[in-house]
PDB file of N, CA and C in Angstrom:
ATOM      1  N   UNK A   1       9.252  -0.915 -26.865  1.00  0.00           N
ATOM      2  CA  UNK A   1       7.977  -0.230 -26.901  1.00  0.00           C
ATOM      3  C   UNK A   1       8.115   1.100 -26.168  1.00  0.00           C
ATOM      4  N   UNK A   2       7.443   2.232 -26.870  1.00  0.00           N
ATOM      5  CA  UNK A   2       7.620   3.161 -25.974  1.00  0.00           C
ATOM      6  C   UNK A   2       6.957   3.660 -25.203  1.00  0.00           C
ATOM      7  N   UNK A   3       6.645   4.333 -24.393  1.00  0.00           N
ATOM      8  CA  UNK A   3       5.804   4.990 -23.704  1.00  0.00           C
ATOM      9  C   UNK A   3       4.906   5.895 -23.732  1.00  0.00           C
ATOM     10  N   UNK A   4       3.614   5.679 -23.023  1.00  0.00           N
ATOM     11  CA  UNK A   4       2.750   7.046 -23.416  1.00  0.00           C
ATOM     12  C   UNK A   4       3.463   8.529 -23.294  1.00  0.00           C
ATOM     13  N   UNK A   5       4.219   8.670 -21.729  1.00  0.00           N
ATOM     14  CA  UNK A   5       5.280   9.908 -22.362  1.00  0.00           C
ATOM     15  C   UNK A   5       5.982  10.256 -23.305  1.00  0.00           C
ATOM     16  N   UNK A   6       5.972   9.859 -24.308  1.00  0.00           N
ATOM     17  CA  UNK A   6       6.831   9.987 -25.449  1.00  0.00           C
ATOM     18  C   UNK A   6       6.328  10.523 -26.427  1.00  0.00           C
ATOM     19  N   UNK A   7       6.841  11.516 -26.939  1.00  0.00           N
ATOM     20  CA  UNK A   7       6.354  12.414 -27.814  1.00  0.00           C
ATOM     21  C   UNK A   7       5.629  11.986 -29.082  1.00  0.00           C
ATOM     22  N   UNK A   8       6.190  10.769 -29.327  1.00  0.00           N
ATOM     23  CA  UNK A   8       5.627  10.547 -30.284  1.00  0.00           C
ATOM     24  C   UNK A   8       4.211   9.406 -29.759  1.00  0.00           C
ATOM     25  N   UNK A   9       3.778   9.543 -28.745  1.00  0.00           N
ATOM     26  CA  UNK A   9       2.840   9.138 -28.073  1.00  0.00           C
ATOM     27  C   UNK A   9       1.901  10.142 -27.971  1.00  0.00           C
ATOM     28  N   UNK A  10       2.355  11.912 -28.097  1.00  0.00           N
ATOM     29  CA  UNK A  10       1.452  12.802 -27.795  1.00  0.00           C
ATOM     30  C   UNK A  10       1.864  13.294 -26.058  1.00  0.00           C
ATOM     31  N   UNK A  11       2.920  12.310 -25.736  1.00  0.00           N
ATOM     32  CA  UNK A  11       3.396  13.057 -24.707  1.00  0.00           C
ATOM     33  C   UNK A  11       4.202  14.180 -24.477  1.00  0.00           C
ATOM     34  N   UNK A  12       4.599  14.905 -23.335  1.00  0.00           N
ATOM     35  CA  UNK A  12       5.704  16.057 -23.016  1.00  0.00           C
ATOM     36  C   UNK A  12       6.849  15.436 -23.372  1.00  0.00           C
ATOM     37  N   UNK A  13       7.285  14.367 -23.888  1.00  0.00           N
ATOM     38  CA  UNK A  13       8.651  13.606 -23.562  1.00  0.00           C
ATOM     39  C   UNK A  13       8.786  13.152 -22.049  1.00  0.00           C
ATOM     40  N   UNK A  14       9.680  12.443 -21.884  1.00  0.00           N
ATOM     41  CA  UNK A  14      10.652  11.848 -20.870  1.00  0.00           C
ATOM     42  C   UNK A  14      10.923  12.509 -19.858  1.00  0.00           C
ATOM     43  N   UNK A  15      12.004  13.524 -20.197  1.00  0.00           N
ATOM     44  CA  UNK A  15      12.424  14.674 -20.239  1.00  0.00           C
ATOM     45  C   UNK A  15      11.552  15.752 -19.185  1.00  0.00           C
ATOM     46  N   UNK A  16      10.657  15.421 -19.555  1.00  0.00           N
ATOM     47  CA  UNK A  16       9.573  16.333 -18.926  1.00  0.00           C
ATOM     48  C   UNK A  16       8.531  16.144 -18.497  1.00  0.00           C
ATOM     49  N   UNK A  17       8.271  15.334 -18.297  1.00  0.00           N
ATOM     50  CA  UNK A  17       7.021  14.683 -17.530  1.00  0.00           C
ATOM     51  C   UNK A  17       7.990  14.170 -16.223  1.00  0.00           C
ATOM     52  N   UNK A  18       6.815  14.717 -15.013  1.00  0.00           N
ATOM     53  CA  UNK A  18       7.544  14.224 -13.659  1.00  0.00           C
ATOM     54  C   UNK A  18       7.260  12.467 -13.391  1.00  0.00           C
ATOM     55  N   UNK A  19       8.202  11.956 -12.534  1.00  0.00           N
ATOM     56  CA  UNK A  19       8.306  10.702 -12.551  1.00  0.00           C
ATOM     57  C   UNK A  19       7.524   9.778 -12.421  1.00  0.00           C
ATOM     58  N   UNK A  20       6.706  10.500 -11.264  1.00  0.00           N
ATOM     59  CA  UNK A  20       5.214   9.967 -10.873  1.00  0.00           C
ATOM     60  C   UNK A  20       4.105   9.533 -11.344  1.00  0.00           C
ATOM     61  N   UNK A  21       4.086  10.913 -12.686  1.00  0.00           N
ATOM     62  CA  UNK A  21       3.012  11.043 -13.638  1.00  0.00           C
ATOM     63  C   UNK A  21       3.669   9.502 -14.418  1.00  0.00           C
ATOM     64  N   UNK A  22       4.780   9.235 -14.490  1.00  0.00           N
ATOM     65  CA  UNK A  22       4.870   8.294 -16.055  1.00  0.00           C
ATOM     66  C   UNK A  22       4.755   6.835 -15.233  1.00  0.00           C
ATOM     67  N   UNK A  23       5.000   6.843 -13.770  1.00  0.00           N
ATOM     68  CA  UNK A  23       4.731   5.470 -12.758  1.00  0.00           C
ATOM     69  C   UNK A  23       3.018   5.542 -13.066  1.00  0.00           C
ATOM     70  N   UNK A  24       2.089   6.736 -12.891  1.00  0.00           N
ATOM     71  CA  UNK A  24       0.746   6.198 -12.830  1.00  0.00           C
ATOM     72  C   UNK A  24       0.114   6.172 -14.221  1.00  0.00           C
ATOM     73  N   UNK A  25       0.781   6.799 -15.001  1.00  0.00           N
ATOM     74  CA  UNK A  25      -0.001   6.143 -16.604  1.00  0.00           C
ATOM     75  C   UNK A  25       1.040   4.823 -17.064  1.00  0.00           C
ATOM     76  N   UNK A  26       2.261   4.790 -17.296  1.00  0.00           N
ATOM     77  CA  UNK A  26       2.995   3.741 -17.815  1.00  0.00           C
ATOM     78  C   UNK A  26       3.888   2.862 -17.331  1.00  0.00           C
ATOM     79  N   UNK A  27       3.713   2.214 -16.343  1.00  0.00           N
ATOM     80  CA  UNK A  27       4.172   1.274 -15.512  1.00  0.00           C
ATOM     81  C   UNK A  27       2.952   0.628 -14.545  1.00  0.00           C
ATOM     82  N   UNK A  28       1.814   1.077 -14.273  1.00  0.00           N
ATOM     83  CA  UNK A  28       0.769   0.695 -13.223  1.00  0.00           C
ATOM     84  C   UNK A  28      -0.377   0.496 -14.101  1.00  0.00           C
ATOM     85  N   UNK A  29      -0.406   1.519 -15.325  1.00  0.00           N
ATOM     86  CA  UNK A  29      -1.971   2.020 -15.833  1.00  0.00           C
ATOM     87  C   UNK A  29      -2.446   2.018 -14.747  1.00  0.00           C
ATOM     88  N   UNK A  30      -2.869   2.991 -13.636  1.00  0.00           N
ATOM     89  CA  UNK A  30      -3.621   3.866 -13.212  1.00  0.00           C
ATOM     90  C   UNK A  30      -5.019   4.633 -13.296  1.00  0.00           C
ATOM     91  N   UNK A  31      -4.400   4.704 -14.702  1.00  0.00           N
ATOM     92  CA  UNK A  31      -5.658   6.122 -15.054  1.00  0.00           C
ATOM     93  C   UNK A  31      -6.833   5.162 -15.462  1.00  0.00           C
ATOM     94  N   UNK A  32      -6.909   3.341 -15.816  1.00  0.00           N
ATOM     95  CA  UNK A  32      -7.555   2.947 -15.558  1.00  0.00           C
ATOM     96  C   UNK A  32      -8.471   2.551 -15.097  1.00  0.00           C
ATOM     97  N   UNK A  33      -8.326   2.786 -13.816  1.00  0.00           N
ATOM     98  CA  UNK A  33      -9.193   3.096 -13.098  1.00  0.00           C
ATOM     99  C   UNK A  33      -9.957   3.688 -12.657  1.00  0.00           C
ATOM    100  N   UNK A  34     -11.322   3.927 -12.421  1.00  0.00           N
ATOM    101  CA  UNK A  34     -12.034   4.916 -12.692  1.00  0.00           C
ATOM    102  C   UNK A  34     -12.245   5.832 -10.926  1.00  0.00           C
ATOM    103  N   UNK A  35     -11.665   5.357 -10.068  1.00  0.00           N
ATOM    104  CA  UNK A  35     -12.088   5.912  -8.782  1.00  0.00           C
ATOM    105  C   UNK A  35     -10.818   6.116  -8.712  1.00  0.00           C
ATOM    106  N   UNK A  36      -9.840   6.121  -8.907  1.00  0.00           N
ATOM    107  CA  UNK A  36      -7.956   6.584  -8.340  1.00  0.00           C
ATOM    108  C   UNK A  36      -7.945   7.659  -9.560  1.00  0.00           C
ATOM    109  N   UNK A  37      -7.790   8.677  -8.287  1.00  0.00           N
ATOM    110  CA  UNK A  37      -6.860   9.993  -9.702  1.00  0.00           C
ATOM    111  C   UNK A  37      -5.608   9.943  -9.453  1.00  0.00           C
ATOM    112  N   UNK A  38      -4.747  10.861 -10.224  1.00  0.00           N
ATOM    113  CA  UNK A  38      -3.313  10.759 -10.155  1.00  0.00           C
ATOM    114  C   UNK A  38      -2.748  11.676  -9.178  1.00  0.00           C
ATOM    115  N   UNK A  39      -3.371  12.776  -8.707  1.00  0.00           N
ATOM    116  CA  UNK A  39      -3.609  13.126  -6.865  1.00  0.00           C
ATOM    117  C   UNK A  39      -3.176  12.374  -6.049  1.00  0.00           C
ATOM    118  N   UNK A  40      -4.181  11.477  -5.854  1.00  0.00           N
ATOM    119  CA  UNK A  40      -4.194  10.462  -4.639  1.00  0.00           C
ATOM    120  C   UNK A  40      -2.819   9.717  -5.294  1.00  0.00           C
ATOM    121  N   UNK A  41      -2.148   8.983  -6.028  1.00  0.00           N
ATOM    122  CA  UNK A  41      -1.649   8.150  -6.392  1.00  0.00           C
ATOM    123  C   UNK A  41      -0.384   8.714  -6.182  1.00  0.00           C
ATOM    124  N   UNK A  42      -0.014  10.167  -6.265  1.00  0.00           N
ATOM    125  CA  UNK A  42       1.098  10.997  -5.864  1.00  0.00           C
ATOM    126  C   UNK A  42       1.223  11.106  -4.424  1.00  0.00           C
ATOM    127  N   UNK A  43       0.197  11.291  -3.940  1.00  0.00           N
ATOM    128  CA  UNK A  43       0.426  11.413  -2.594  1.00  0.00           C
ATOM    129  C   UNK A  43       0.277   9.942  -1.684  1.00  0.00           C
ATOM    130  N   UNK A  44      -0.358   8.712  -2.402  1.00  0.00           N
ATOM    131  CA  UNK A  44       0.117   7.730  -1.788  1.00  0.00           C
ATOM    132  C   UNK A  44       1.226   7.250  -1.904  1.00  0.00           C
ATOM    133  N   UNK A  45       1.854   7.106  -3.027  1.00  0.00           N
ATOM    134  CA  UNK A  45       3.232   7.131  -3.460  1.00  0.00           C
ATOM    135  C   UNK A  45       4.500   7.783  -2.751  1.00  0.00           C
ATOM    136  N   UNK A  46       4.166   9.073  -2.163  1.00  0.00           N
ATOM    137  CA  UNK A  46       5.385  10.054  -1.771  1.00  0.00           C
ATOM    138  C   UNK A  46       5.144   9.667  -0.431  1.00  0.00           C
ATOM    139  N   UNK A  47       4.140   9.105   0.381  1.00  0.00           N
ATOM    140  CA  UNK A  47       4.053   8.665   1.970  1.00  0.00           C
ATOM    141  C   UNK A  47       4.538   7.305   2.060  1.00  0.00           C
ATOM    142  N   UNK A  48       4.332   5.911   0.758  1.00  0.00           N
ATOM    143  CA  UNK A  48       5.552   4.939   1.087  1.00  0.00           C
ATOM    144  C   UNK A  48       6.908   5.967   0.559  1.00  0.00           C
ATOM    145  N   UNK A  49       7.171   6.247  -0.067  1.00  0.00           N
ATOM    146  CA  UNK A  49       8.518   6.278  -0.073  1.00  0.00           C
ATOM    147  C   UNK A  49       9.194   7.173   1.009  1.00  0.00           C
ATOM    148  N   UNK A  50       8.551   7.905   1.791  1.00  0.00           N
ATOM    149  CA  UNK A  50       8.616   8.547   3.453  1.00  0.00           C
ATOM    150  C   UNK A  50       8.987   7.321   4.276  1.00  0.00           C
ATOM    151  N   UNK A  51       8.185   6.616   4.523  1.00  0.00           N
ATOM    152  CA  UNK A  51       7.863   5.318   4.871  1.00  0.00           C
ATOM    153  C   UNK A  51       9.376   4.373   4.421  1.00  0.00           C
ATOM    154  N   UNK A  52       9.718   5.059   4.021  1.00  0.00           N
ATOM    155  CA  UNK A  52      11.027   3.756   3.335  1.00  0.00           C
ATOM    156  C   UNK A  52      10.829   2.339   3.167  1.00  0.00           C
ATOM    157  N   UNK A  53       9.361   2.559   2.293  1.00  0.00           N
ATOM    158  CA  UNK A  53       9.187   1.374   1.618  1.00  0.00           C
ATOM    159  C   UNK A  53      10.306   1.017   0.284  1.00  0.00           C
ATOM    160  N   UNK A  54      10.200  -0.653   0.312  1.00  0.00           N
ATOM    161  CA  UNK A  54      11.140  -1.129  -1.073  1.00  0.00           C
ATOM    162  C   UNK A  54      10.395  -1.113  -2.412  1.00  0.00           C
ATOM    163  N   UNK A  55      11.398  -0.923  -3.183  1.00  0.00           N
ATOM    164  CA  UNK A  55      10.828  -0.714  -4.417  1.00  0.00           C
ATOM    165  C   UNK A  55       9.912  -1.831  -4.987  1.00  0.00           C
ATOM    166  N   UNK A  56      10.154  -3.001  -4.273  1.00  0.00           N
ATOM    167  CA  UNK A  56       9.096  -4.334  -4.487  1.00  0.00           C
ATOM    168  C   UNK A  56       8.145  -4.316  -3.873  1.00  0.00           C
ATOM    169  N   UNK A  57       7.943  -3.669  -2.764  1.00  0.00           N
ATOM    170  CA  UNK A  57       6.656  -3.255  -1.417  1.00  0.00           C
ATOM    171  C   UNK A  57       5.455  -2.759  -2.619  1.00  0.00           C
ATOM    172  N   UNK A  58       6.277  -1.536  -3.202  1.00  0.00           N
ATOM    173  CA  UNK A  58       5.234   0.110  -3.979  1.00  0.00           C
ATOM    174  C   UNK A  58       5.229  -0.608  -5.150  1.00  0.00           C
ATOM    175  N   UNK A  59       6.049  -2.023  -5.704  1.00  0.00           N
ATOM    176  CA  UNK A  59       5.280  -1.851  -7.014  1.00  0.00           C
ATOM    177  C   UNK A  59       4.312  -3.105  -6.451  1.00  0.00           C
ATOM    178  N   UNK A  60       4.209  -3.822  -5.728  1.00  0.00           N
ATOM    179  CA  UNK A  60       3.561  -5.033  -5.260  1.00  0.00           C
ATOM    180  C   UNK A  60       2.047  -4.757  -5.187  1.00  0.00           C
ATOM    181  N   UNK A  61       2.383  -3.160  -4.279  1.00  0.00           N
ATOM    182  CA  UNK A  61       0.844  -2.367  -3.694  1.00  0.00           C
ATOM    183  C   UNK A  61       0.165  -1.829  -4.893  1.00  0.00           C
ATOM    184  N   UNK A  62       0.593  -1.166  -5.685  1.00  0.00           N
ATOM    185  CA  UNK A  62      -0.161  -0.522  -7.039  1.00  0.00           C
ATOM    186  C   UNK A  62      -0.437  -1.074  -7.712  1.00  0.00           C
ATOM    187  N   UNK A  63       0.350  -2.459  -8.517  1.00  0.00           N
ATOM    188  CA  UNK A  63       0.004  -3.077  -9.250  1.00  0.00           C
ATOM    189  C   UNK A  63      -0.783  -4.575  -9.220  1.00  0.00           C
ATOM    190  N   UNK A  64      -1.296  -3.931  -7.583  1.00  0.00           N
ATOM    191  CA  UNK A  64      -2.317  -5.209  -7.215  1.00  0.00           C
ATOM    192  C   UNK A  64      -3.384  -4.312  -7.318  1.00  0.00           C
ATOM    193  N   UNK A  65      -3.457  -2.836  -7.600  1.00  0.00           N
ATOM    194  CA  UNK A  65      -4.980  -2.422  -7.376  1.00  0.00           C
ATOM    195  C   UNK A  65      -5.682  -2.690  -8.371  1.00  0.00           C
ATOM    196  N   UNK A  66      -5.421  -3.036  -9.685  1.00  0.00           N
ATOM    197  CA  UNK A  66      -6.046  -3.746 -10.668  1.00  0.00           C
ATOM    198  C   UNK A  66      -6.870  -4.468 -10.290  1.00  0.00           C
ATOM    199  N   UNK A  67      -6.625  -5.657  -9.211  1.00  0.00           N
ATOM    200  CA  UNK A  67      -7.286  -6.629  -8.824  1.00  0.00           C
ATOM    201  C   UNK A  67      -8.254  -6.193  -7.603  1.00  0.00           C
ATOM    202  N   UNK A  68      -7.725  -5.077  -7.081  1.00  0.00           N
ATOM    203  CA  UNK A  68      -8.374  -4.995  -5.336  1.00  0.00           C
ATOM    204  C   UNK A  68      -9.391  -4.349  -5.716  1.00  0.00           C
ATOM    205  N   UNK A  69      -9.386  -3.034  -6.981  1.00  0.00           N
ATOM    206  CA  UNK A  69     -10.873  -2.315  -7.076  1.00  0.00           C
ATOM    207  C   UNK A  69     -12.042  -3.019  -7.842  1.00  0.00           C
TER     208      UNK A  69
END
C-alpha cells in the first residue's frame, strides 16, 4: 500500500516530503485529529528525539493519542 506521500496519492513524493510530515500524516494519522497540528507534532517529536527517546517510547506516545484525545 502506498502512501499519502506518494505521488500518485497527490503527494510531493517520498523524495520530498520531510520525514516528519510523512510520520504525522502516514504512520500516526495525525491530521486526524482535530486539536494537534503538524507544528506542535514537529516540535514534540524533535524534543523526544533530543531527549534520546527509543523509537518504541515516540511511536508508543503518538500512536496512543488516538485514544488520549
Amino acid at each position: 500500500m502506498k502512501c499519502y506521500c506518494d505521488i500518485s496519492h497527490g503527494g510531493d513524493g517520498k523524495m520530498n516530503t520531510p520525514y516528519t510530515y510523512h510520520l504525522y500524516i502516514c504512520e500516526f494519522y495525525l491530521d486526524e485529529l482535530e486539536d494537534y497540528s503538524y507544528e506542535e507534532f514537529k516540535r514534540d517529536y524533535e524534543k523526544m528525539e533530543e531527549e534520546k527517546k527509543s523509537a518504541d517510547e515516540i511511536f508508543d506516545h503518538f500512536a496512543g493519542m488516538h485514544t488520549q484525545k
